[in-house]
C-alpha atoms as a PDB file:
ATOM      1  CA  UNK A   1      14.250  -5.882  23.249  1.00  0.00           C
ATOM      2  CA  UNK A   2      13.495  -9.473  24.091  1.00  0.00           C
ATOM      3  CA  UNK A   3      10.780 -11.062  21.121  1.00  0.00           C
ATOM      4  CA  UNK A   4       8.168 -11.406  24.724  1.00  0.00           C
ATOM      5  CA  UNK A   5       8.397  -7.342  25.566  1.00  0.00           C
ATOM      6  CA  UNK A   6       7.648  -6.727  21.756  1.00  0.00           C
ATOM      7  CA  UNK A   7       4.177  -4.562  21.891  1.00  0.00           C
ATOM      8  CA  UNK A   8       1.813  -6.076  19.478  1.00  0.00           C
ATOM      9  CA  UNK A   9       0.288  -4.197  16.748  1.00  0.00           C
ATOM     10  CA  UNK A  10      -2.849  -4.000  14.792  1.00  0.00           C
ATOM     11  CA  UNK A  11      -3.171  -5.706  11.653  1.00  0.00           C
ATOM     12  CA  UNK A  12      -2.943  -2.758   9.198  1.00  0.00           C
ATOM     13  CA  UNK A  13      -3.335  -4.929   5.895  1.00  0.00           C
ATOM     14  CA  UNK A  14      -6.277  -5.928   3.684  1.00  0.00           C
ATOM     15  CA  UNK A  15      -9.204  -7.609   5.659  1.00  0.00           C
ATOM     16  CA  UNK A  16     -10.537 -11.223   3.937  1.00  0.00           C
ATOM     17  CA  UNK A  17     -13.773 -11.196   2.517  1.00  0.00           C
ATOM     18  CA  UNK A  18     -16.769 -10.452   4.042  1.00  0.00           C
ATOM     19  CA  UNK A  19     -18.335 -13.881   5.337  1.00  0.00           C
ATOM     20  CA  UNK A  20     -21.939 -12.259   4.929  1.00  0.00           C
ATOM     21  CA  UNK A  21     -23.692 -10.380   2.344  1.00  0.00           C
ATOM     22  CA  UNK A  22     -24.680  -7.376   2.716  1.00  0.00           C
ATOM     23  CA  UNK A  23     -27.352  -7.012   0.032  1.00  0.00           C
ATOM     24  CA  UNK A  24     -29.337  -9.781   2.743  1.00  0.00           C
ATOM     25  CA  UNK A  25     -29.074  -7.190   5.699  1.00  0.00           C
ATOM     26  CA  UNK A  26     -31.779  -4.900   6.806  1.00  0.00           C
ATOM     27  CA  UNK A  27     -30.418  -1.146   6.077  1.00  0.00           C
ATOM     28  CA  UNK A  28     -30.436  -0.169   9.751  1.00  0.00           C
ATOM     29  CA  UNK A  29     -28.017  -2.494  11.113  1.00  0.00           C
ATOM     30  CA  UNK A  30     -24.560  -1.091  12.131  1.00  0.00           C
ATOM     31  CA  UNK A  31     -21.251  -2.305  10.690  1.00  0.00           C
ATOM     32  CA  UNK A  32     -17.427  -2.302  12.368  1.00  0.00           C
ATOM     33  CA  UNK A  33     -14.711  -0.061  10.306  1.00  0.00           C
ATOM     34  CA  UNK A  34     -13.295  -3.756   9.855  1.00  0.00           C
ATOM     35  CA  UNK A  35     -16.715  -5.725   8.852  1.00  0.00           C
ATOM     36  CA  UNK A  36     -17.059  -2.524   6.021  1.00  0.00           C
ATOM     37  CA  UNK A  37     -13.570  -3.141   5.160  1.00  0.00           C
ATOM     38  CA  UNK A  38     -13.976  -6.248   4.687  1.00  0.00           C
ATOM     39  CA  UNK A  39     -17.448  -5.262   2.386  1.00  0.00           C
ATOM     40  CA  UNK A  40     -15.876  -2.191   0.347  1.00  0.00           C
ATOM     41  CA  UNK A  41     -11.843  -4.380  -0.183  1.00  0.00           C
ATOM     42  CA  UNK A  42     -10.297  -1.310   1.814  1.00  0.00           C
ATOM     43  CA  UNK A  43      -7.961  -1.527   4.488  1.00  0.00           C
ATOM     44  CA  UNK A  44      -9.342  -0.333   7.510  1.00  0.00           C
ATOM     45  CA  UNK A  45      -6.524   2.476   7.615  1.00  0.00           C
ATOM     46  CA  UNK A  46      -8.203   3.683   4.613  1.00  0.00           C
ATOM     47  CA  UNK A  47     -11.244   4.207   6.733  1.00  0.00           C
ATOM     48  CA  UNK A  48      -9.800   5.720   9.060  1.00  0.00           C
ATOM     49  CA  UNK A  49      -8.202   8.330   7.193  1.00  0.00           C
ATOM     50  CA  UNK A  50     -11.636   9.051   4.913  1.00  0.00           C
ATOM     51  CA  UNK A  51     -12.834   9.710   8.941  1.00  0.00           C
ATOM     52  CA  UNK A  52     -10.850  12.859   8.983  1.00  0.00           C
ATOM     53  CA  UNK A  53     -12.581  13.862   6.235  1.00  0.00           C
ATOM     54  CA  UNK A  54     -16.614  15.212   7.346  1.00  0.00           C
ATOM     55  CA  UNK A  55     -17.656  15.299   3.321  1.00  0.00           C
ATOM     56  CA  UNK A  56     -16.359  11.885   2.560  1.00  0.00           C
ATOM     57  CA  UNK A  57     -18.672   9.784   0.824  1.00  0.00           C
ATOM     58  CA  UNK A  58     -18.981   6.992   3.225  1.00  0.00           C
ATOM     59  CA  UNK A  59     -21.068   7.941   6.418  1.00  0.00           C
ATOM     60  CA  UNK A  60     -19.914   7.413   9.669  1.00  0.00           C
ATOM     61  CA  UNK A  61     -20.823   7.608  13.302  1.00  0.00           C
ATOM     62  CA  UNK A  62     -19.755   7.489  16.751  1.00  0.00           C
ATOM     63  CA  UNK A  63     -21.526   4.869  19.413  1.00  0.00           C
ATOM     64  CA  UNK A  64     -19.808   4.721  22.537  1.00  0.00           C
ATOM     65  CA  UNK A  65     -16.698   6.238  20.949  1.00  0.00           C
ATOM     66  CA  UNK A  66     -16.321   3.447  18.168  1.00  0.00           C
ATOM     67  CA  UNK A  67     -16.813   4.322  14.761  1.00  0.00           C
ATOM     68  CA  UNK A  68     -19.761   2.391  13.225  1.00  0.00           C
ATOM     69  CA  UNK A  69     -21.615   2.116   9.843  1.00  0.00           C
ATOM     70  CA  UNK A  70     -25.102   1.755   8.892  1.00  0.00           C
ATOM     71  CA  UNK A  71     -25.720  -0.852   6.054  1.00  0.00           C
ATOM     72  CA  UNK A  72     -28.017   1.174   4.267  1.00  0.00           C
ATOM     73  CA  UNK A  73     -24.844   3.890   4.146  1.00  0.00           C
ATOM     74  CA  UNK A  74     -22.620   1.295   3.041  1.00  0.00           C
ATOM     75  CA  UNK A  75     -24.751   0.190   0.067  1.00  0.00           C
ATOM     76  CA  UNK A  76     -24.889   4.416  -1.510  1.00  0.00           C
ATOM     77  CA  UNK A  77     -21.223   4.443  -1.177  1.00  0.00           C
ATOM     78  CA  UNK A  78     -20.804   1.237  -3.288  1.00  0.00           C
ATOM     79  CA  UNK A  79     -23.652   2.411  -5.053  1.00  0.00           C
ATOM     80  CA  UNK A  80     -21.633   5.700  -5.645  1.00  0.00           C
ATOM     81  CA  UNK A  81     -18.703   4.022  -6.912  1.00  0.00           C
ATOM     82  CA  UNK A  82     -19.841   2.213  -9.018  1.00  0.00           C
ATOM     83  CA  UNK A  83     -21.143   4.933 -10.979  1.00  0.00           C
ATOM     84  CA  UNK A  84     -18.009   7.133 -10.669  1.00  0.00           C
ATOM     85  CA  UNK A  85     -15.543   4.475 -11.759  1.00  0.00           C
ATOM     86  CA  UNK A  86     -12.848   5.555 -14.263  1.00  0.00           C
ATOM     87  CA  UNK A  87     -11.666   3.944 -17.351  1.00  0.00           C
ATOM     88  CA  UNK A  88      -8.083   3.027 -16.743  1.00  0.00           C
ATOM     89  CA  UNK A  89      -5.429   5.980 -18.641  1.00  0.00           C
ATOM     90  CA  UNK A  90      -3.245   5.101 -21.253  1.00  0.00           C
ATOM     91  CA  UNK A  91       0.063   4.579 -20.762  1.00  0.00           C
ATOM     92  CA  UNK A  92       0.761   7.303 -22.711  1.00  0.00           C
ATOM     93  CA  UNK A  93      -2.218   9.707 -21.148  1.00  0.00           C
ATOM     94  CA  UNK A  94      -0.359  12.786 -22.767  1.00  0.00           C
ATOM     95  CA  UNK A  95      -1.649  12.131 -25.993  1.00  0.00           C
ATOM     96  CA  UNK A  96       1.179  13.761 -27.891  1.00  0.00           C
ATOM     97  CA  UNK A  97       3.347  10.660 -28.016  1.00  0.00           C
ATOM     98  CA  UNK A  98       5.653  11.015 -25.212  1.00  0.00           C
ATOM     99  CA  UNK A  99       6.326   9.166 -22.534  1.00  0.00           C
ATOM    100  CA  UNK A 100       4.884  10.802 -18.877  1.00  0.00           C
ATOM    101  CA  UNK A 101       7.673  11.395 -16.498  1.00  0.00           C
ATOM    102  CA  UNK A 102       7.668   9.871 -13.270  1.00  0.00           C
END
């Protein structure tokens, strides 16, 4: 297949920074799965994927058959996270001095 009949294809990696901040934003306005990607450092596969899941933390709608997010839904989640971060394991997380298997 010739380089010019190649189909292009999303970009599936890490967004850049967001270019705005969203602490500035009034809590009603409505973000793109890539814009919140861009907010939360998340690939916007990742978002897609928490989609499937109705309980995930992040809220979600439909408009006109796009997913979008509300600011004000945006800041709980990071508010969320923050609060539910882990302390990085061990490397030894056993705790009985040997080595986890992979």
């Amino acid at each position: 297949m010739s380089r010019a009949m190649k189909r292009r294809r999303k970009n599936r990696g890490m967004p850049p920074p967001a270019m705005f901040d969203i602490d500035t934003l009034p809590g009603s306005s409505n973000l793109t799965a890539l814009e919140v990607a861009a907010v939360i450092r998340r690939t916007p596969g990742a978002l897609e994927q928490w989609r499937r899941d109705p309980n995930h933390a992040l809220k979600w709608r439909y408009v006109e058959g796009r997913p979008l997010y509300r600011v004000d839904a945006v800041r709980d989640y990071l508010a969320g996270c923050d609060k539910t971060t882990k302390r990085p394991q061990p490397h030894n997380a056993r705790g009985d001095d040997r080595a986890a298997r992979p």
